[in-house]
Protein backbone atom coordinates (compact mmCIF):
# COMPACT_ATOMS: atom_id res chain seq x y z
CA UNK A 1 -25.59 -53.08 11.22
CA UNK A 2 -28.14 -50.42 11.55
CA UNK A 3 -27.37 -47.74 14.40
CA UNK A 4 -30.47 -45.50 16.19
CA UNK A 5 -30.06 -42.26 15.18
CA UNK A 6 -28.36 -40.50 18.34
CA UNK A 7 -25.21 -38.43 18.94
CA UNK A 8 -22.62 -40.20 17.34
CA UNK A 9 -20.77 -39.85 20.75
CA UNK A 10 -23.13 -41.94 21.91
CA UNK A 11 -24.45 -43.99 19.31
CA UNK A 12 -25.52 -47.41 20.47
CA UNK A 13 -26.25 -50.56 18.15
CA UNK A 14 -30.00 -51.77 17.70
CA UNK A 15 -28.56 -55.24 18.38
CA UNK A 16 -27.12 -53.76 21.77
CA UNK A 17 -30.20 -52.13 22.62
CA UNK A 18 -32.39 -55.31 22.28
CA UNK A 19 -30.07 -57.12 24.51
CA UNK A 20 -30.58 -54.75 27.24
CA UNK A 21 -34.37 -54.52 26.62
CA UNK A 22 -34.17 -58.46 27.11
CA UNK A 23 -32.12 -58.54 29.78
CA UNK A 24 -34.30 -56.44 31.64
CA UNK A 25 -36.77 -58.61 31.01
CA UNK A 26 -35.76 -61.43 32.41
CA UNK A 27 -34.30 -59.30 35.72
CA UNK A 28 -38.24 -58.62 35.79
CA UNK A 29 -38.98 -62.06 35.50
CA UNK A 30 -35.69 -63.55 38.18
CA UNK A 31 -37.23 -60.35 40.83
CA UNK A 32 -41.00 -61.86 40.78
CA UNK A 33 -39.08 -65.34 40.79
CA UNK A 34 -37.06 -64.44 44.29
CA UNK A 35 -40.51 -63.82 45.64
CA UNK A 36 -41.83 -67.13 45.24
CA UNK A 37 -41.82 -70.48 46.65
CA UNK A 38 -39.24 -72.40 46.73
CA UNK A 39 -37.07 -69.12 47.44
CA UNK A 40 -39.70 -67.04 49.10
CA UNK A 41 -37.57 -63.94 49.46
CA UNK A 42 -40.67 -61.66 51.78
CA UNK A 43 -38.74 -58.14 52.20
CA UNK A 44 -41.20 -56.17 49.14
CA UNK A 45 -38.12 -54.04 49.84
CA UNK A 46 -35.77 -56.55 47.32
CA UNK A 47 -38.78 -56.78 44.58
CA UNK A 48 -39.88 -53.18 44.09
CA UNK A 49 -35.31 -52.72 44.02
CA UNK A 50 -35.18 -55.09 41.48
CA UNK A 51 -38.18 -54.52 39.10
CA UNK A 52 -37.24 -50.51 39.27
CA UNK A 53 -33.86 -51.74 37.86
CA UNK A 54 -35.46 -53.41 35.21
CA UNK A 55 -38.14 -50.41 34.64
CA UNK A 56 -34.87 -47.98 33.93
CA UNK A 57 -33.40 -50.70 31.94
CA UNK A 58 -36.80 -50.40 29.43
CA UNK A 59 -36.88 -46.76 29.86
CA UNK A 60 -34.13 -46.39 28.72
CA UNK A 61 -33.96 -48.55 25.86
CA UNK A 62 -37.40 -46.56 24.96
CA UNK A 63 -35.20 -43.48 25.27
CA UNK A 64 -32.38 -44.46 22.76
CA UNK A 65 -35.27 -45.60 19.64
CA UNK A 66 -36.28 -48.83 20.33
CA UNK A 67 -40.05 -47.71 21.91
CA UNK A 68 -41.86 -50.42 21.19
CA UNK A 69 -39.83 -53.47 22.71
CA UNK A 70 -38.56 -50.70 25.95
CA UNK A 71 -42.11 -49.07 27.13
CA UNK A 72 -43.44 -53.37 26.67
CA UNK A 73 -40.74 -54.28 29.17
CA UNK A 74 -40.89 -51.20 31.57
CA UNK A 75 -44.84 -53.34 31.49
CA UNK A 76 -43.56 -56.22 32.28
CA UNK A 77 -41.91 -55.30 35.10
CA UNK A 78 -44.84 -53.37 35.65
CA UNK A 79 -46.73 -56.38 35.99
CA UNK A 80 -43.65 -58.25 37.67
CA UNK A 81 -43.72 -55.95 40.44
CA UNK A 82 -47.42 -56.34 41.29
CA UNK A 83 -47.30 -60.29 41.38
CA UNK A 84 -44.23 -59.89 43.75
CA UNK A 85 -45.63 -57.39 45.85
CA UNK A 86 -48.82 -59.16 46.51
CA UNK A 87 -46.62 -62.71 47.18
CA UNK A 88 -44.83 -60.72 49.61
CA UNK A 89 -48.19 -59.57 51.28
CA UNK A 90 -49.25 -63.27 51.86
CA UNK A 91 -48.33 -65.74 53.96
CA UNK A 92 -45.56 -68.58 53.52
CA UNK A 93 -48.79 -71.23 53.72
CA UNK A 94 -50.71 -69.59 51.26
CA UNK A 95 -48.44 -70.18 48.54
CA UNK A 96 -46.78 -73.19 49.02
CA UNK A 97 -49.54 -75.29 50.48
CA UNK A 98 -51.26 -74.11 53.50
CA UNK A 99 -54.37 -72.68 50.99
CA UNK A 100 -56.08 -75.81 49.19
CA UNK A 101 -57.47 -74.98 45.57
CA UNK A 102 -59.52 -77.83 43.73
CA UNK A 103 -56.58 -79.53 42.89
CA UNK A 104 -55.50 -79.98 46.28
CA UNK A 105 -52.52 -77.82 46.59
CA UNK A 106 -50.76 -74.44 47.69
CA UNK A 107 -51.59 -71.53 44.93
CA UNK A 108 -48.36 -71.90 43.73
CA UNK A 109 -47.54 -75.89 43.13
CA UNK A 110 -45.54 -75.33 39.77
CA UNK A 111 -46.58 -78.87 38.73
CA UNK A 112 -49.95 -77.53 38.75
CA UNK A 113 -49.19 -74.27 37.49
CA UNK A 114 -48.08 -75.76 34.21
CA UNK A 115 -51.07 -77.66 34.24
CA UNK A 116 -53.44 -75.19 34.38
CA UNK A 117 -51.15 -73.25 31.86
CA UNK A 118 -51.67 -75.72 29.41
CA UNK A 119 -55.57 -76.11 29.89
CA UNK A 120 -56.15 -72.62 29.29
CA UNK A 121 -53.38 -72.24 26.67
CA UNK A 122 -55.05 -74.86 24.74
CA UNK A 123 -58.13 -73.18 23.05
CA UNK A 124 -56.00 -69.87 22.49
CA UNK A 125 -53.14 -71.65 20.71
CA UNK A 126 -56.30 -73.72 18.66
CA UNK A 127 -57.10 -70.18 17.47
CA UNK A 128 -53.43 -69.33 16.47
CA UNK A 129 -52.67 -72.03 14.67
CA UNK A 130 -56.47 -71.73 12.68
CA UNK A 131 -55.82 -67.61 12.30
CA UNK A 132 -52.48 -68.31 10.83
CA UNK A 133 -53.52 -70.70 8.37
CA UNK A 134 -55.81 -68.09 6.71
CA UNK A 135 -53.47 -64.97 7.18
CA UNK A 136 -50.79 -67.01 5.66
CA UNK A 137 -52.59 -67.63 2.19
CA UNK A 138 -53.80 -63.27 2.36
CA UNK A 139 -57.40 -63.46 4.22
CA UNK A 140 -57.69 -61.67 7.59
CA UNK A 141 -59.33 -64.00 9.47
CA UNK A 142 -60.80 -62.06 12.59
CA UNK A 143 -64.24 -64.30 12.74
CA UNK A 144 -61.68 -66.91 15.36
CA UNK A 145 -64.13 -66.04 17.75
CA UNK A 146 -67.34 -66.86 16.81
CA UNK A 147 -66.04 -69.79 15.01
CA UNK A 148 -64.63 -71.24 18.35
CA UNK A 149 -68.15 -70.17 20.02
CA UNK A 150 -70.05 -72.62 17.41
CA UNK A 151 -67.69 -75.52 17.91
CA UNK A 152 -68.51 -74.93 21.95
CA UNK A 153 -71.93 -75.35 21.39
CA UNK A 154 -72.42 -77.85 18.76
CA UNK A 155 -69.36 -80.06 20.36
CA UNK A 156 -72.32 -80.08 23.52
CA UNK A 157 -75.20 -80.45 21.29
CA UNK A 158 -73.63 -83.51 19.15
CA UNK A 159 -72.09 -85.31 22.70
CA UNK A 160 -75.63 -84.69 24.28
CA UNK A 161 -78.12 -86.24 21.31
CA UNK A 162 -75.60 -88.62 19.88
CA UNK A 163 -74.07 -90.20 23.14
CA UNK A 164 -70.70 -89.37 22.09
CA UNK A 165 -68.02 -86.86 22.31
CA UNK A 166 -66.26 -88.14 19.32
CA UNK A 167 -69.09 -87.22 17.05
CA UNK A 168 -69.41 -84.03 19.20
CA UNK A 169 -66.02 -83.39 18.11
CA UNK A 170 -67.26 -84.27 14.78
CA UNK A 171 -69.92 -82.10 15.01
CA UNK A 172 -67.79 -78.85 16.15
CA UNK A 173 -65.69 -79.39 12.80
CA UNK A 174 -68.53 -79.40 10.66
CA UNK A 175 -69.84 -76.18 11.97
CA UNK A 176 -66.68 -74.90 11.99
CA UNK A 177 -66.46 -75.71 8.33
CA UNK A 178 -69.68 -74.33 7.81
CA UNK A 179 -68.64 -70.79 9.45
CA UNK A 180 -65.62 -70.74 7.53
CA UNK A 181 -67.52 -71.72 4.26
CA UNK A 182 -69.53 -68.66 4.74
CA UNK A 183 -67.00 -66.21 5.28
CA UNK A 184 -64.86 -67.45 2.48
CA UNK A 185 -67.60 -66.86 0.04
CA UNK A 186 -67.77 -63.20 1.74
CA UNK A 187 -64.13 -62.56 1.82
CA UNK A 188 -62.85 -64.65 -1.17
CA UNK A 189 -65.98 -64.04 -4.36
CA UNK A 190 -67.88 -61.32 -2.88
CA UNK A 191 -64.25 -59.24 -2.32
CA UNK A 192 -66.22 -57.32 1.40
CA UNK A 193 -64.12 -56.16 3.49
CA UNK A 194 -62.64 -58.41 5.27
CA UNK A 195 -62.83 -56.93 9.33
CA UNK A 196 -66.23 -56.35 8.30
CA UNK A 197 -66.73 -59.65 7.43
CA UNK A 198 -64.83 -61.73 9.86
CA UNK A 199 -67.12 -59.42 12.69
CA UNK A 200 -70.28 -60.24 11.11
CA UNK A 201 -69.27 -64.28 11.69
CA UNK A 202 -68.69 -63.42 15.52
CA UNK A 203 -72.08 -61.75 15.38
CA UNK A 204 -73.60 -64.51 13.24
CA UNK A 205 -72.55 -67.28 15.48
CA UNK A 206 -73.33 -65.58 18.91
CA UNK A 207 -77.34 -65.55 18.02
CA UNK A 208 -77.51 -69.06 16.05
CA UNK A 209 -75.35 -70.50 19.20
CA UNK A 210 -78.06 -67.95 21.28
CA UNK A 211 -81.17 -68.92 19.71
CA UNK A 212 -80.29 -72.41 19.38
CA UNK A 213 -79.51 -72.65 23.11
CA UNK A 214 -82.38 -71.57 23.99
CA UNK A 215 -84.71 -73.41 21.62
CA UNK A 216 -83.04 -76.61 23.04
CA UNK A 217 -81.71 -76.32 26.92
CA UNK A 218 -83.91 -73.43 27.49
CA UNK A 219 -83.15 -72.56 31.10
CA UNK A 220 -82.35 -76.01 32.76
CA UNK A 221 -78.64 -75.55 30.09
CA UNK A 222 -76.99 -78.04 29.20
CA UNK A 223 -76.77 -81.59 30.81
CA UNK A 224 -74.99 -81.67 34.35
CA UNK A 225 -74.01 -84.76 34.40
CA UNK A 226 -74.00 -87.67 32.53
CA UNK A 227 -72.54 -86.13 29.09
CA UNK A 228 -69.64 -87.66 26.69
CA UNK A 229 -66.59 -85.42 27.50
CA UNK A 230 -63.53 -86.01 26.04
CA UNK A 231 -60.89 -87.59 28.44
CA UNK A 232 -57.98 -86.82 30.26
CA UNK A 233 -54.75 -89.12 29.38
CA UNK A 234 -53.15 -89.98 32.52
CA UNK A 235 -49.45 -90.95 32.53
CA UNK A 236 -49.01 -93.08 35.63
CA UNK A 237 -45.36 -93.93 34.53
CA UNK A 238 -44.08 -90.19 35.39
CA UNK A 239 -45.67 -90.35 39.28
CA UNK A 240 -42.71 -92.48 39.67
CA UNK A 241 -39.79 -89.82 38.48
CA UNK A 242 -38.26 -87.35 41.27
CA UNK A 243 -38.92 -84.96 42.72
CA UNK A 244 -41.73 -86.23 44.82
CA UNK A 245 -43.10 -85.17 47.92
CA UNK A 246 -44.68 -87.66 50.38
CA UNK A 247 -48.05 -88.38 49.73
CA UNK A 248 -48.28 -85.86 46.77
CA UNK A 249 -48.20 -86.71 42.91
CA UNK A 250 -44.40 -85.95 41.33
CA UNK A 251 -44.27 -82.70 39.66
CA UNK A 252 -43.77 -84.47 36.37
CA UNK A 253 -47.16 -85.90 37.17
CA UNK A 254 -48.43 -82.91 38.01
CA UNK A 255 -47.64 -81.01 35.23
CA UNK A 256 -47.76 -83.25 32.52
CA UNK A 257 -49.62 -86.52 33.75
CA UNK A 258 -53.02 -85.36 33.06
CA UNK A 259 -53.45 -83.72 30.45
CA UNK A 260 -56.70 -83.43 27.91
CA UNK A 261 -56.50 -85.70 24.54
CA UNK A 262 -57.03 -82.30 22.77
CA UNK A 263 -53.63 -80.92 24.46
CA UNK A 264 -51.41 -84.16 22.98
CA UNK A 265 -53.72 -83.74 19.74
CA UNK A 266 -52.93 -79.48 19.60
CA UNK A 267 -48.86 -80.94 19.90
CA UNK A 268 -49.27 -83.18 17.17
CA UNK A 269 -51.13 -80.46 14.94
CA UNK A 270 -48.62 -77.65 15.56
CA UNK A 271 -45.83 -80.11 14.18
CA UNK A 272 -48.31 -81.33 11.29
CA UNK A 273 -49.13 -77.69 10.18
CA UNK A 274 -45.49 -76.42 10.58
CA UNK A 275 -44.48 -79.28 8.16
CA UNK A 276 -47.08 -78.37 6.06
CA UNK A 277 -46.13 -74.71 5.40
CA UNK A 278 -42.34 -74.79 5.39
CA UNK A 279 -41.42 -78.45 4.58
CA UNK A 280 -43.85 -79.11 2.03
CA UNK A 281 -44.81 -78.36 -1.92
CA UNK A 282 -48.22 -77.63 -0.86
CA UNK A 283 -47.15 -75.30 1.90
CA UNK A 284 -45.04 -73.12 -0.97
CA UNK A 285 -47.68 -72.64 -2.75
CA UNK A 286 -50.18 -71.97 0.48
CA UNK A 287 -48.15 -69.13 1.58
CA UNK A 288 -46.79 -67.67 -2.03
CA UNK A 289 -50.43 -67.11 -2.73
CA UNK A 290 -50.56 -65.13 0.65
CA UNK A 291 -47.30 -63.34 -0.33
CA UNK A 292 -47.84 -62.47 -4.10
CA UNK A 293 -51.01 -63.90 -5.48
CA UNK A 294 -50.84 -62.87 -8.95
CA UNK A 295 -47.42 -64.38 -9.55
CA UNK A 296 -49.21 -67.24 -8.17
CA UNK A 297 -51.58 -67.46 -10.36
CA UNK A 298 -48.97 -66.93 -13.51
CA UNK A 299 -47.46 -70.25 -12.41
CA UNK A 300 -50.79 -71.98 -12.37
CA UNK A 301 -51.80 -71.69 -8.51
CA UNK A 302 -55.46 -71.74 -8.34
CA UNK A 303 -55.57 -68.81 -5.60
CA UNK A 304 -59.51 -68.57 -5.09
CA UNK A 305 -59.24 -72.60 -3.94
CA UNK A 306 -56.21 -72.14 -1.91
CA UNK A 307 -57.63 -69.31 -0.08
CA UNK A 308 -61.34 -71.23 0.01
CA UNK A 309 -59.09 -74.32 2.02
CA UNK A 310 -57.15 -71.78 3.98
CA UNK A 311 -60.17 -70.33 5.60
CA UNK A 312 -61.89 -73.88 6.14
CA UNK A 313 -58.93 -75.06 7.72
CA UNK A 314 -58.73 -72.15 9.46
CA UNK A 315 -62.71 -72.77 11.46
CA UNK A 316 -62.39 -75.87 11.67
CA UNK A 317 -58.92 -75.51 13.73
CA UNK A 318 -60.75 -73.08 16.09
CA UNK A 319 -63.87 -75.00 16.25
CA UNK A 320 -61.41 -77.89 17.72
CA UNK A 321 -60.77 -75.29 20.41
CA UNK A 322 -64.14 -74.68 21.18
CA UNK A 323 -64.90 -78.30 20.91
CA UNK A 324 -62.41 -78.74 23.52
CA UNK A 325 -63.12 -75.51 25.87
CA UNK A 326 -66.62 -77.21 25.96
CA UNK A 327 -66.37 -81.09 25.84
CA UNK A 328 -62.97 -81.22 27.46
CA UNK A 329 -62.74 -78.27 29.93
CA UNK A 330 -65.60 -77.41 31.53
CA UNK A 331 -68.24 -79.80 29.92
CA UNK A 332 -71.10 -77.64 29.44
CA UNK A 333 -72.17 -74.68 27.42
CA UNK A 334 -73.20 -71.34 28.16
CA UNK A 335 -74.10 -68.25 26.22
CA UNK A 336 -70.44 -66.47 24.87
CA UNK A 337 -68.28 -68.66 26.72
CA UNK A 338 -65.20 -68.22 24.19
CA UNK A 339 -65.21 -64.62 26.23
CA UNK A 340 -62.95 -63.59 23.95
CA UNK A 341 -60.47 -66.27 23.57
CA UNK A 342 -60.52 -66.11 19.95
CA UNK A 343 -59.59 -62.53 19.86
CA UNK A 344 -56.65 -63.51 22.11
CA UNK A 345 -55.32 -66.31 20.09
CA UNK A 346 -55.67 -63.78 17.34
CA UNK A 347 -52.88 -62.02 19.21
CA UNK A 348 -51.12 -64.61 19.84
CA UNK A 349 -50.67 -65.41 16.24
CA UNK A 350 -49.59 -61.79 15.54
CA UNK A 351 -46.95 -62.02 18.20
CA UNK A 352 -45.49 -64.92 17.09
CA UNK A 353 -45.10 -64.23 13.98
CA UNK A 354 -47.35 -65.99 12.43
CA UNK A 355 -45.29 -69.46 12.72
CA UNK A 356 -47.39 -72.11 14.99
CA UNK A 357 -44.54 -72.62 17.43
CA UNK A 358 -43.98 -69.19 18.42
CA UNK A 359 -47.70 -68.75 18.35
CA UNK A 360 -47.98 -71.21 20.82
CA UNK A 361 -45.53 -69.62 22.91
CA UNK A 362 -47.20 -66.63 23.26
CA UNK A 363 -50.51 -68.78 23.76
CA UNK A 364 -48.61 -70.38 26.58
CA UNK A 365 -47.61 -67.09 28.17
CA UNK A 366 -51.52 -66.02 27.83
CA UNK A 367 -52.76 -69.56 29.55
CA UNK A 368 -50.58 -69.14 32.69
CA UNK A 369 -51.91 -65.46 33.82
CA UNK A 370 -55.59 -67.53 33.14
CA UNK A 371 -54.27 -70.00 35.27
CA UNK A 372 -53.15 -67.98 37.72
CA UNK A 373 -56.15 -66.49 38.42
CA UNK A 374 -57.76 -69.39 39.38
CA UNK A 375 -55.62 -70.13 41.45
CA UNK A 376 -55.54 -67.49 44.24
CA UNK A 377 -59.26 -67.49 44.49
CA UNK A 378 -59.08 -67.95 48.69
CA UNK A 379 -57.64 -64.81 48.77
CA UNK A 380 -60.99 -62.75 47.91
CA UNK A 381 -63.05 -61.53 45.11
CA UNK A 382 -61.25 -58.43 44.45
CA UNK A 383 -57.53 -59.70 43.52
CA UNK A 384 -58.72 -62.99 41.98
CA UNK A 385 -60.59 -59.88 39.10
CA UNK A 386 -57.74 -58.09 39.02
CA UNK A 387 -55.83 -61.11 37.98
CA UNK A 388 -58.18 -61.74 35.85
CA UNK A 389 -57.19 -58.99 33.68
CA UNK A 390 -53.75 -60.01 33.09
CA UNK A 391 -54.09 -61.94 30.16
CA UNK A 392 -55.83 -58.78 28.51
CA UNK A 393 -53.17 -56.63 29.86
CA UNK A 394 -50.03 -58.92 28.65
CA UNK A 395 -51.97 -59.44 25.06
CA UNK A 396 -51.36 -55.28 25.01
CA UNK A 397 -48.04 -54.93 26.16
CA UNK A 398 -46.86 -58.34 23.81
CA UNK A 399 -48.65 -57.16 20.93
CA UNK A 400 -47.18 -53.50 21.39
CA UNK A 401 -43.86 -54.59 21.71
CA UNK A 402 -43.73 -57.31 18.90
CA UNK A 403 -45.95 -56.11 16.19
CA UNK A 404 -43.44 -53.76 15.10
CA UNK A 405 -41.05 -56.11 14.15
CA UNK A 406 -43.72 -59.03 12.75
CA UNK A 407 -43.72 -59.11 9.41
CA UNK A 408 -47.58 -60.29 7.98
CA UNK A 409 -48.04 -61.71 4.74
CA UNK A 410 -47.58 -59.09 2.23
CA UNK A 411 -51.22 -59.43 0.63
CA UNK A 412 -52.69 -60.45 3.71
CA UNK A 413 -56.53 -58.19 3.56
CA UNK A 414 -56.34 -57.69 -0.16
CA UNK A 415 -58.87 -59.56 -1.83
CA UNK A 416 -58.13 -60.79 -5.39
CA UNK A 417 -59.25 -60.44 -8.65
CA UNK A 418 -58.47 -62.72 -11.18
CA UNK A 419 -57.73 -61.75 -15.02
């Protein structure tokens, strides 16, 4: 077991260390907790105690070697000690009920909460799961963005002129192909540089979806009402499991009654493409060409069409995300709506390693500071912004304090040449 280089006296074990780092975490995590309904401890006193404990417990851990993982959880708690600070600054009806959102309940309903965690998880973990299918056979894919941003705006143009959002769907993965077709032929025969490359997409597909817009909506946008959006799939059965409160939906219901057909589709695609890279022949050879490519190609792995299908795949995952951040979410388009989502899910790939379930953790973590921040909006313009740059501020501190121990594909960037 590897030991961080410190006075032998007091030498302490990296497997020690990220126990504590942890640990701290979670005190971070149980001090916000305390603060919040159902416990509703409202003494700031106990919170900025607590998360101070779990500040020194990072700081320290920072101290002893282990930077990256102690300065991202003196953040946390960071962040931990805001959230609980401002709970104990509002009042007992604000958060459990008194203050109505849209959905007809306190700002923090945890039913709802997960809800909204998974709505705005969704399109994130859609760009994961597309990143890490490129990444994984050796092209950077950094282009998530602007291939989500033509799947928003094609999903809205198909559903609007061909009365469906099935073939809106339909047409988000064909752009999305089309996107990824481009940059494949950039990255993959042309050998450019691959950041270069994937940024030139984002560019490329904020004027089409621009111009395009424009020539079509112009400035009456996109159909209010009457437009094929894809549906919710409501779960009746679990308004009838505990708890429930009287006259309000269970929070089974709540959290998982409702949720978007892309949602249950983004489950069933995380298992699909998880089989597909560990569990399968194809898979093998998917992620050997992203880990040695030549020896690849001694064993008679075509790597140029591996890494063309890769990158396809790849848009036409995040295109579903835009498809459904259009068509399912908010059912309507506007100019750079992805507002950086892709470059988020990009993160989110990174920080989990670039395997789709921990991916999709860390999208989940992303979604439910988005949530979150729609949720306290009756408290005033100022705090609902300054919630709203969680998300950007967790993406740092997770991305600081995982990257260093996320291992990419080993020819991941490195465009080949075949002799």
């Amino acid at each position: 077991m590897s030991a961080i280089p410190v006075p032998a006296s007091r030498a302490i074990s990296t497997t020690t260390l990220r126990w504590i780092a942890w640990g701290s975490i979670g005190l971070a995590g149980f001090g916000l907790w305390l603060m919040l309904p159902p416990v509703e401890v409202r003494s700031p006193v106990w919170v900025f105690l607590i998360e101070a404990l779990a500040a020194i417990g990072g700081a320290t851990t920072a101290g002893l070697g282990l930077r990256k993982l102690g300065w991202s959880t003196v953040g946390v708690a960071g962040i931990c000690l805001l959230l609980g600070w401002g709970a104990t600054q509002s009042s007992v009806g604000h958060l459990d009920g008194a203050l109505t959102t849209s959905s007809g309940a306190g700002v923090v309903d945890w039913g709802f909460m997960i809800d909204l965690t998974f709505v705005f998880a969704t399109p994130l973990a859609f760009a994961a799961v597309g990143g890490l299918m490129a990444e994984r056979s050796g092209v950077m894919n950094i282009g998530l963005e602007g291939m989500m941003l033509g799947g928003c705006f094609f999903s809205i143009l198909g559903a609007d002129k061909l009365g469906s959002w099935e073939l809106g769907v339909l047409a988000a993965m064909v752009s999305g192909a089309t996107f990824g077709l481009v940059y494949a032929f950039l990255a993959i025969h042309m050998r450019a540089d691959q950041i270069v490359g994937g940024t030139a997409i984002n560019f490329l597909a904020l004027g089409i979806t621009g111009y395009f817009f424009i020539q079509v909506y112009g400035e009456n946008g996109t159909p209010g009402t009457g437009l094929s959006q894809i549906p919710d799939v409501n779960l009746h059965f679990l308004d009838h499991i505990p708890p429930k409160s009287s006259g309000r939906p269970s929070f089974w219901y709540q959290a998982f009654g409702h949720l978007n057909l892309m949602t249950w589709f983004l489950f069933v695609l995380l298992i699909a493409v998880s089989v597909y890279l560990f569990r399968t022949p194809w898979g093998l050879r998917h992620r050997s060409v992203g880990e040695h490519p030549r020896a690849a190609d001694t064993v008679g792995i075509d790597v140029y069409k591996v890494r063309y299908f890769a990158v396809i795949a790849s848009s036409v995952i995040a295109s579903l995300g835009g498809a459904y951040l259009a068509l399912g979410y908010t059912g309507s388009f506007t100019e750079n709506m992805t507002n950086g989502r892709g470059f988020i899910g990009l993160a989110a790939m990174i920080a989990g390693g670039w395997r789709p379930g921990r991916a999709f953790a860390a999208a989940l973590l992303f979604g439910f500071f988005g949530g979150l921040a729609t949720r306290i909006q009756g408290y005033g313009y100022e705090p609902q912004v300054l919630v709203q740059t969680l998300p950007y501020l967790v993406t740092l501190i997770v991305v600081a304090g995982v990257v260093g121990r996320s291992i990419p594909p080993a020819s991941i960037g490195r465009p080949y040449v075949k002799q």
